[in-house]
Protein backbone atom coordinates (compact mmCIF):
# COMPACT_ATOMS: atom_id res chain seq x y z
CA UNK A 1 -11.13 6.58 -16.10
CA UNK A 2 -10.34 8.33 -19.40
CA UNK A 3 -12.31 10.14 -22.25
CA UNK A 4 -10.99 10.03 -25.79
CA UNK A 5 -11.36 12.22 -28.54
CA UNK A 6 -10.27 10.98 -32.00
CA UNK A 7 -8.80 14.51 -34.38
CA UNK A 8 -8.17 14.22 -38.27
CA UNK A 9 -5.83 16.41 -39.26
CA UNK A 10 -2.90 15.85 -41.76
CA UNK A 11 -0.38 17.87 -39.43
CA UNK A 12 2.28 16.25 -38.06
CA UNK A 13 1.83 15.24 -34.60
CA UNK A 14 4.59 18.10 -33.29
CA UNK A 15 2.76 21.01 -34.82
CA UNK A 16 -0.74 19.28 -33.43
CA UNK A 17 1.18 19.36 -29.76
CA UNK A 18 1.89 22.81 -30.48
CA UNK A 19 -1.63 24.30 -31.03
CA UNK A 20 -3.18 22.11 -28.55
CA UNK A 21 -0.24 23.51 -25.86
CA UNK A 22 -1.59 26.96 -26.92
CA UNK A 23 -5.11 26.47 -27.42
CA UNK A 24 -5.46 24.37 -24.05
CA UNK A 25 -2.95 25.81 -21.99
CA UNK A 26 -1.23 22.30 -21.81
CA UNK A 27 2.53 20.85 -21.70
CA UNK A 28 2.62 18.51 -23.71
CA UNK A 29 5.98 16.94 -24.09
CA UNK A 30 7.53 14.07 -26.07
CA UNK A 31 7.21 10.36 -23.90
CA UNK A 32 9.80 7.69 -25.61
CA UNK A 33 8.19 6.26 -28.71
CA UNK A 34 6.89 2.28 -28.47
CA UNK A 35 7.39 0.13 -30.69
CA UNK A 36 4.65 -3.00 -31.33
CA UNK A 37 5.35 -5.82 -33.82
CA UNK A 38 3.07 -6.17 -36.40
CA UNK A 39 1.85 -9.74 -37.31
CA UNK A 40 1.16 -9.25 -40.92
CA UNK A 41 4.69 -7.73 -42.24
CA UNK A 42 6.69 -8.73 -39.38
CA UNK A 43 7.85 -5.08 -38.90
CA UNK A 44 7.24 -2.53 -35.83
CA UNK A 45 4.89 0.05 -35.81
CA UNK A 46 5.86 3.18 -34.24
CA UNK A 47 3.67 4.96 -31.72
CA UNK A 48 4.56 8.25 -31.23
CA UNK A 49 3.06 9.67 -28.62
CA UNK A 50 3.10 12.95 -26.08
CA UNK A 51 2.15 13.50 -22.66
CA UNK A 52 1.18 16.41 -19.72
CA UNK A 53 -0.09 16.64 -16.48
CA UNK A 54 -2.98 19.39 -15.83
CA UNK A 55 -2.05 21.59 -13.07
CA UNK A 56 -5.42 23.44 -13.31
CA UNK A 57 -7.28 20.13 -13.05
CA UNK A 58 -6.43 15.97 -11.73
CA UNK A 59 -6.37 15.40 -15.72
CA UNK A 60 -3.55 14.35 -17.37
CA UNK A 61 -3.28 14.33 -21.46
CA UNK A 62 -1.67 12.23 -23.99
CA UNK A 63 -1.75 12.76 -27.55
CA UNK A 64 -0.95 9.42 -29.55
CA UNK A 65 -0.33 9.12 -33.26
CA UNK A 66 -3.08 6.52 -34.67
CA UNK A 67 -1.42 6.16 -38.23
CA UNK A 68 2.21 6.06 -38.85
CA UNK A 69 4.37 4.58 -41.80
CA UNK A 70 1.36 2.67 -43.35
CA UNK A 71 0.45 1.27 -40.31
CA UNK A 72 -2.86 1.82 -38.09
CA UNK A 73 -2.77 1.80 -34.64
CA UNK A 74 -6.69 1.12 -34.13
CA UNK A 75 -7.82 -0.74 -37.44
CA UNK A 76 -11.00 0.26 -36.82
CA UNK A 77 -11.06 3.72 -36.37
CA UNK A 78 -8.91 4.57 -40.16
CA UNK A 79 -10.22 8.01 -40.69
CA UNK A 80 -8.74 9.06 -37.17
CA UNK A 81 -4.90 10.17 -37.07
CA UNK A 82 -4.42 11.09 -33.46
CA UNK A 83 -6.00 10.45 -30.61
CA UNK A 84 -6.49 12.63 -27.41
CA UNK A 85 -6.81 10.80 -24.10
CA UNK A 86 -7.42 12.75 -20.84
CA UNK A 87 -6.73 10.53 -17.94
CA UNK A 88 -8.65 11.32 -14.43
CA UNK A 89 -11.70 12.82 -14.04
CA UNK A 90 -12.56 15.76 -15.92
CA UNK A 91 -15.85 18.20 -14.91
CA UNK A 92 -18.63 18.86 -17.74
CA UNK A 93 -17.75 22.38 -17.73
CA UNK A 94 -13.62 21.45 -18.40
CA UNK A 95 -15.50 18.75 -21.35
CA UNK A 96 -17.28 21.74 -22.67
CA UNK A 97 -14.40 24.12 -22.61
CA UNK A 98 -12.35 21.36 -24.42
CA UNK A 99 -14.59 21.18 -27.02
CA UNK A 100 -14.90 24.51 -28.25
CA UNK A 101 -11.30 24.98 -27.59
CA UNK A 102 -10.25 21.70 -30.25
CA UNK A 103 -13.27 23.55 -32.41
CA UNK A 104 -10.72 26.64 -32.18
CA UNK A 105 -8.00 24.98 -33.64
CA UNK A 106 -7.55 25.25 -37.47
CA UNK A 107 -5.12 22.29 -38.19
CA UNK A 108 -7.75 19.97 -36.67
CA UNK A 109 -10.04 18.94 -39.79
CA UNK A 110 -12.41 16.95 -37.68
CA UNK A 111 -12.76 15.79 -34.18
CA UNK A 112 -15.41 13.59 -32.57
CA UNK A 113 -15.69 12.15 -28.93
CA UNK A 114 -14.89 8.71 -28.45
CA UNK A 115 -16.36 5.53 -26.45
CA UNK A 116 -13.15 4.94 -24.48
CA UNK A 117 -14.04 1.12 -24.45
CA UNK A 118 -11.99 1.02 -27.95
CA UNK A 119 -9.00 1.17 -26.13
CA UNK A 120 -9.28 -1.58 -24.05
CA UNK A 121 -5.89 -3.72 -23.85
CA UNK A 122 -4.10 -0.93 -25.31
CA UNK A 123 -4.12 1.94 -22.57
CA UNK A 124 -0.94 0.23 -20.47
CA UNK A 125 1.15 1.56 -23.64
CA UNK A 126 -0.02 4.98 -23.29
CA UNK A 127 -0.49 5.64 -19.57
CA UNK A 128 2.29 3.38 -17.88
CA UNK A 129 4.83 1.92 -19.99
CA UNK A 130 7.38 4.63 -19.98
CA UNK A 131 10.63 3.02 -21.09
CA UNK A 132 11.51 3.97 -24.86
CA UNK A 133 11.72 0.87 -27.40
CA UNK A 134 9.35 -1.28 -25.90
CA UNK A 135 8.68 -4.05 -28.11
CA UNK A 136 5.05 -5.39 -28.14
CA UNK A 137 2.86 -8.04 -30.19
CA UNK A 138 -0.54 -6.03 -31.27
């Protein structure tokens, strides 16, 4: 189980880490990037993405790059550039907290909570496929 929060912001995804490491507390640290062919151009998309486990809680949290290069991660969701995942279960009072902390953070333009049913099919990449380069067909 997993909740999702999509941010807008036109940081790059290091200084994003950054404030959400100090705004949240959190750890989070470079994974190896992943690579997915893209049918249309025949080229890989990279997914950058950044990971931590929450001592304080059973959550973990990975921030993923949604946009990179020209290429959209989640087609749908185009005004989105990162996306927040917190794996495990998190308490309504931790949500809350969350929140107003992303609220806190001035680099983040916009954030909004998303239905984590978007990223069915796509959640292996983030949570358990750890090996850098992997190549797959999105």
């Amino acid at each position: 189980m997993f909740c999702v929060f999509g941010i807008s912001s036109s940081a790059k995804d290091y200084r994003i880490c950054h404030f959400l490491n100090k705004e949240l507390q959190l750890k989070l640290v470079p994974k190896p990037e992943i690579a997915i062919e893209t049918k249309k151009r025949n080229q890989n998309f990279v997914m950058n993405r950044f990971s931590c486990e929450n001592s304080n809680s059973v959550s973990n949290f990975h921030l993923v790059n949604n946009k990179s290069n020209g290429e959209i991660l989640i087609k749908t969701m185009k005004s989105i550039d990162f996306f927040l995942l917190v794996e495990g279960e998190i308490l309504k009072s931790e949500l809350s907290a969350l929140k107003t902390n992303l609220q806190q953070i001035g680099i983040i333009e916009h954030f909004v909570e998303l239905d984590g049913k978007a990223f069915a099919g796509i959640e292996h990449f983030i949570f358990e496929n750890e090996s850098p380069k992997n190549q797959t067909n999105y």
